[in-house]
Protein backbone atom coordinates (compact mmCIF):
# COMPACT_ATOMS: atom_id res chain seq x y z
CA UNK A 1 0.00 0.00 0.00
CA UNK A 2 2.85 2.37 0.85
CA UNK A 3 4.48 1.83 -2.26
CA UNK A 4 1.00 2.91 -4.16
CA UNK A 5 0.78 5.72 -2.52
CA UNK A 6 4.06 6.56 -2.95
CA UNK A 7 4.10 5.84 -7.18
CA UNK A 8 0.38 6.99 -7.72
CA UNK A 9 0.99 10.56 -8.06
CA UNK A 10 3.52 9.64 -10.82
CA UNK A 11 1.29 7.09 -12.55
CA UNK A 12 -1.80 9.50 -12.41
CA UNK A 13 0.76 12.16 -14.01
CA UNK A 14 2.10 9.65 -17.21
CA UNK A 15 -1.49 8.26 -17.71
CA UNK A 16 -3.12 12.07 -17.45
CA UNK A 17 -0.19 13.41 -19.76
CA UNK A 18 -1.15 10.69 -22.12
CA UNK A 19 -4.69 11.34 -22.47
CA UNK A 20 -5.14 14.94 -21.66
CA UNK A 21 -1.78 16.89 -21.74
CA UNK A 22 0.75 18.62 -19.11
CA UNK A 23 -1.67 21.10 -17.42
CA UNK A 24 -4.46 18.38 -16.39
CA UNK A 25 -1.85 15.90 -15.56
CA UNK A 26 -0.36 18.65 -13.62
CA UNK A 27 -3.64 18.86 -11.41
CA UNK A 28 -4.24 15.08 -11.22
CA UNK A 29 -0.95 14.84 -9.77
CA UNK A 30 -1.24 17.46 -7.16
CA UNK A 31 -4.75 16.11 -6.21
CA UNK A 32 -3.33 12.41 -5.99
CA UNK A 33 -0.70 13.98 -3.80
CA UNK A 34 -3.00 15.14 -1.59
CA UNK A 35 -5.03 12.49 -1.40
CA UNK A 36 -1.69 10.42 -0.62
CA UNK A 37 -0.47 12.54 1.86
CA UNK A 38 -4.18 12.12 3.83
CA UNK A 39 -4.51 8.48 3.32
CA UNK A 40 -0.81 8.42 4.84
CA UNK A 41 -1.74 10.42 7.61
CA UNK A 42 -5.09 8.02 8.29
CA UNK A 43 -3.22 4.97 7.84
CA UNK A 44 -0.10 5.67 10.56
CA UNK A 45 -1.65 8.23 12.53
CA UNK A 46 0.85 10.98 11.59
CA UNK A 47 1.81 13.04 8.56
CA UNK A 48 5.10 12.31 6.50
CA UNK A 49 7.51 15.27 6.60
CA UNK A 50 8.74 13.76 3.54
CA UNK A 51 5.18 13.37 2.23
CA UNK A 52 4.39 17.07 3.05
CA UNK A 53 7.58 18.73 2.00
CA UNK A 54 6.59 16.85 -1.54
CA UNK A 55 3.13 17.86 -1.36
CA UNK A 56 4.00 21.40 -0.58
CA UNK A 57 6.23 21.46 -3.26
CA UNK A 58 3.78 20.05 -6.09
CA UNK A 59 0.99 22.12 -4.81
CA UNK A 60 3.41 25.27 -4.88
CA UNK A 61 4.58 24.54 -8.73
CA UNK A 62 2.10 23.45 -9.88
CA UNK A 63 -0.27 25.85 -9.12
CA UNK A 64 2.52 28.16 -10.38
CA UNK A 65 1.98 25.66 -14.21
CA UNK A 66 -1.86 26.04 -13.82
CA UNK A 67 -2.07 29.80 -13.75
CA UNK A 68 0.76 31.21 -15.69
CA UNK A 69 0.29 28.09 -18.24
CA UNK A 70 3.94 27.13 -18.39
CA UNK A 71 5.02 24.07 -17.51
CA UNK A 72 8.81 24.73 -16.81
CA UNK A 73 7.49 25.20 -13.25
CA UNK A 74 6.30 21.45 -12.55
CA UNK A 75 9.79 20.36 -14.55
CA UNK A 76 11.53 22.09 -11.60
CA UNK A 77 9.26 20.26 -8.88
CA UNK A 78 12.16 17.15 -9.75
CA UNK A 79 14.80 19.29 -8.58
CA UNK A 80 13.87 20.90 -6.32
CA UNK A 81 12.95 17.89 -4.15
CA UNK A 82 15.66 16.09 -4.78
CA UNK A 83 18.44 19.04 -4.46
CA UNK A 84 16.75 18.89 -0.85
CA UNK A 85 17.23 15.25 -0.56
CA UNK A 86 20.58 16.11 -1.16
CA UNK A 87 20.76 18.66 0.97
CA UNK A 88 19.41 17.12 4.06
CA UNK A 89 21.65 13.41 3.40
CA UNK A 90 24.83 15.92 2.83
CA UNK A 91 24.40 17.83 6.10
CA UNK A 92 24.45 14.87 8.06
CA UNK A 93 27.36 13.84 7.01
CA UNK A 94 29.02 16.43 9.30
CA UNK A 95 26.71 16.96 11.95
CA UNK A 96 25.43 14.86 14.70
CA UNK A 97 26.10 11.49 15.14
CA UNK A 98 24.13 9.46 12.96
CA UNK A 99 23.54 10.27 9.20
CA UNK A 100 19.47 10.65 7.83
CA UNK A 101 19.75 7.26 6.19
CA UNK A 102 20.97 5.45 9.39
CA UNK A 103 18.21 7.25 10.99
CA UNK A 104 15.49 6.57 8.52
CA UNK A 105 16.89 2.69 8.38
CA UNK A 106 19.14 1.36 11.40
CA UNK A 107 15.50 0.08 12.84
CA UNK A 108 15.65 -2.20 10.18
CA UNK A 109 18.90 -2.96 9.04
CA UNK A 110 22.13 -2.76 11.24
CA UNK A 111 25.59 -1.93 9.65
CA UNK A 112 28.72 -0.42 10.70
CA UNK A 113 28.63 3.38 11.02
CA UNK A 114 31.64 3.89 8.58
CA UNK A 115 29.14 2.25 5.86
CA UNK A 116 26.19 4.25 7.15
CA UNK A 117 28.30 7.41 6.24
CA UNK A 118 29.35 5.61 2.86
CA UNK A 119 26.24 4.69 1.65
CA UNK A 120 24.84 8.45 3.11
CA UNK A 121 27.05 10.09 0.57
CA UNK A 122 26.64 8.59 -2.05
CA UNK A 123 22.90 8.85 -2.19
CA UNK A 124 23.29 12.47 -1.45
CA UNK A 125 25.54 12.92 -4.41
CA UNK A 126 23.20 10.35 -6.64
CA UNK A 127 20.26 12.92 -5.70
CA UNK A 128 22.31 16.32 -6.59
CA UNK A 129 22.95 14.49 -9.85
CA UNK A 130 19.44 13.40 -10.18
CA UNK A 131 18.63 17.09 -9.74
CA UNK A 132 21.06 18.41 -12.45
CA UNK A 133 20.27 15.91 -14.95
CA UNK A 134 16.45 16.23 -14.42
CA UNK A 135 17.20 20.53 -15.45
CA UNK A 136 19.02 19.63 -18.12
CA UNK A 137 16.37 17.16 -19.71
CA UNK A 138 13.83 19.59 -18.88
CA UNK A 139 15.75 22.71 -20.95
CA UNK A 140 17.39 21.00 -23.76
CA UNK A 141 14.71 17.97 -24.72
CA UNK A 142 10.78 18.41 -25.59
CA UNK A 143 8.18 18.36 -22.77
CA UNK A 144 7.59 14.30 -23.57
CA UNK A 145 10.80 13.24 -23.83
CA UNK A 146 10.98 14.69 -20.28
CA UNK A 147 7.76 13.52 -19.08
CA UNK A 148 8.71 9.71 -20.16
CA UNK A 149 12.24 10.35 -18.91
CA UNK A 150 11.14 11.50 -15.68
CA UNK A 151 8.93 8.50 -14.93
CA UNK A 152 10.90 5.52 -16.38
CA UNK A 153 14.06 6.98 -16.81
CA UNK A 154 14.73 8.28 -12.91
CA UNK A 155 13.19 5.29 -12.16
CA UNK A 156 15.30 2.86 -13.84
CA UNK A 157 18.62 4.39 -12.63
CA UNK A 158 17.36 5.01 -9.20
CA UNK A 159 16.13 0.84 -8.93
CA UNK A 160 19.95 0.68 -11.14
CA UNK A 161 21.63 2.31 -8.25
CA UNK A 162 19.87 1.31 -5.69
CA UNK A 163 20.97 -2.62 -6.89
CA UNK A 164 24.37 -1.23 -6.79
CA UNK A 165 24.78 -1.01 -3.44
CA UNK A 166 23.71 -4.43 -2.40
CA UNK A 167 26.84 -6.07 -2.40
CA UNK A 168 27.75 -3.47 0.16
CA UNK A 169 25.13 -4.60 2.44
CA UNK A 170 24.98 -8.05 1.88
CA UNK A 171 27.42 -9.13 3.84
CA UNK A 172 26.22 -6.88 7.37
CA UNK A 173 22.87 -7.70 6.10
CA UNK A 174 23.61 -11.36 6.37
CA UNK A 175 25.55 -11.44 9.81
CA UNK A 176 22.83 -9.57 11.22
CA UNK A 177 19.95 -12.47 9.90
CA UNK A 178 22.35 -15.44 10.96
CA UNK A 179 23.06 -13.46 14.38
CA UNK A 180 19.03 -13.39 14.87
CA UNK A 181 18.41 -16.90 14.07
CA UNK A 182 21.29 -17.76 16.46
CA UNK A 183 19.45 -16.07 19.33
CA UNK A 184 16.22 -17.33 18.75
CA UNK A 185 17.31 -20.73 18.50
CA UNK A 186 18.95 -20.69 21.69
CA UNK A 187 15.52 -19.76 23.60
């Protein structure tokens, strides 16, 4: 369910651009957005900052496509959300003692802090680069190419480098699930 709500904004976008063009696919994706963000919230109780900051963001530029009719405002939603992503993961790199994706994941998976801080940085520098490329496929291509590259072509390399890093975890990843059956066994 997460994951829907997470990808139906995007979907709703692609299959509204296909049938009806940038500005109504621009306001199907802000209302699925919303409508995300509040089944979220009834779901877990609470709202996602993440969620919001998105939301805000969408609502923000798009609104700003819907009145002045110019989409170059909803092509900069990409970056600007993920510059932030990059942003935020960067900054904890060098403050406090625990970087956002040890945070966001050391509930659920348990690895040493030097690869916490590896893997931190390099999604940090994967989302500034995200960011960049997404302006420059918005300015130099057409509005389509950008539309399809935005939705499976960000995809792609984000699932592409997300695979990448498995053999990093793999092995902590392992020791920690052989550690866990070792301790239940024993009880």
């Amino acid at each position: 369910m997460k994951l829907l709500l997470e990808a139906g904004p995007l979907l709703g976008f692609l299959l509204v651009y296909a049938a009806a063009g940038i500005y109504a696919a621009t306001a199907a994706m802000v209302l699925l957005s919303t409508l995300a963000v509040l089944i979220g919230r009834w779901r877990s109780g609470h709202y996602s900052r993440l969620s919001l900051f998105t939301l805000l963001v969408s609502a923000l530029l798009g609104g700003l496509t819907l009145t002045l009719r110019d989409p170059r405002f909803i092509q900069y939603k990409p970056t600007i959300v993920l510059g932030a992503f990059a942003l935020a993961l960067g900054a904890t790199q060098w403050t406090g003692r625990r970087v956002a994706l040890q945070t966001m994941f050391g509930a659920v998976l348990t690895l040493p802090e030097p690869l916490w801080r590896r893997l931190n940085l390099a999604w940090a520098l994967y989302f500034a680069a995200h960011a960049v490329i997404n302006i420059a496929v918005a300015h130099y291509c057409s509005l389509e190419t950008w539309v399809y590259f935005k939705v499976f072509g960000f995809g792609a390399l984000t699932a592409l480098f997300a695979v990448l890093h498995l053999p990093l975890i793999w092995g902590p990843l392992r020791a920690a699930v052989q550690a866990r059956r070792a301790a239940t066994a024993v009880r």
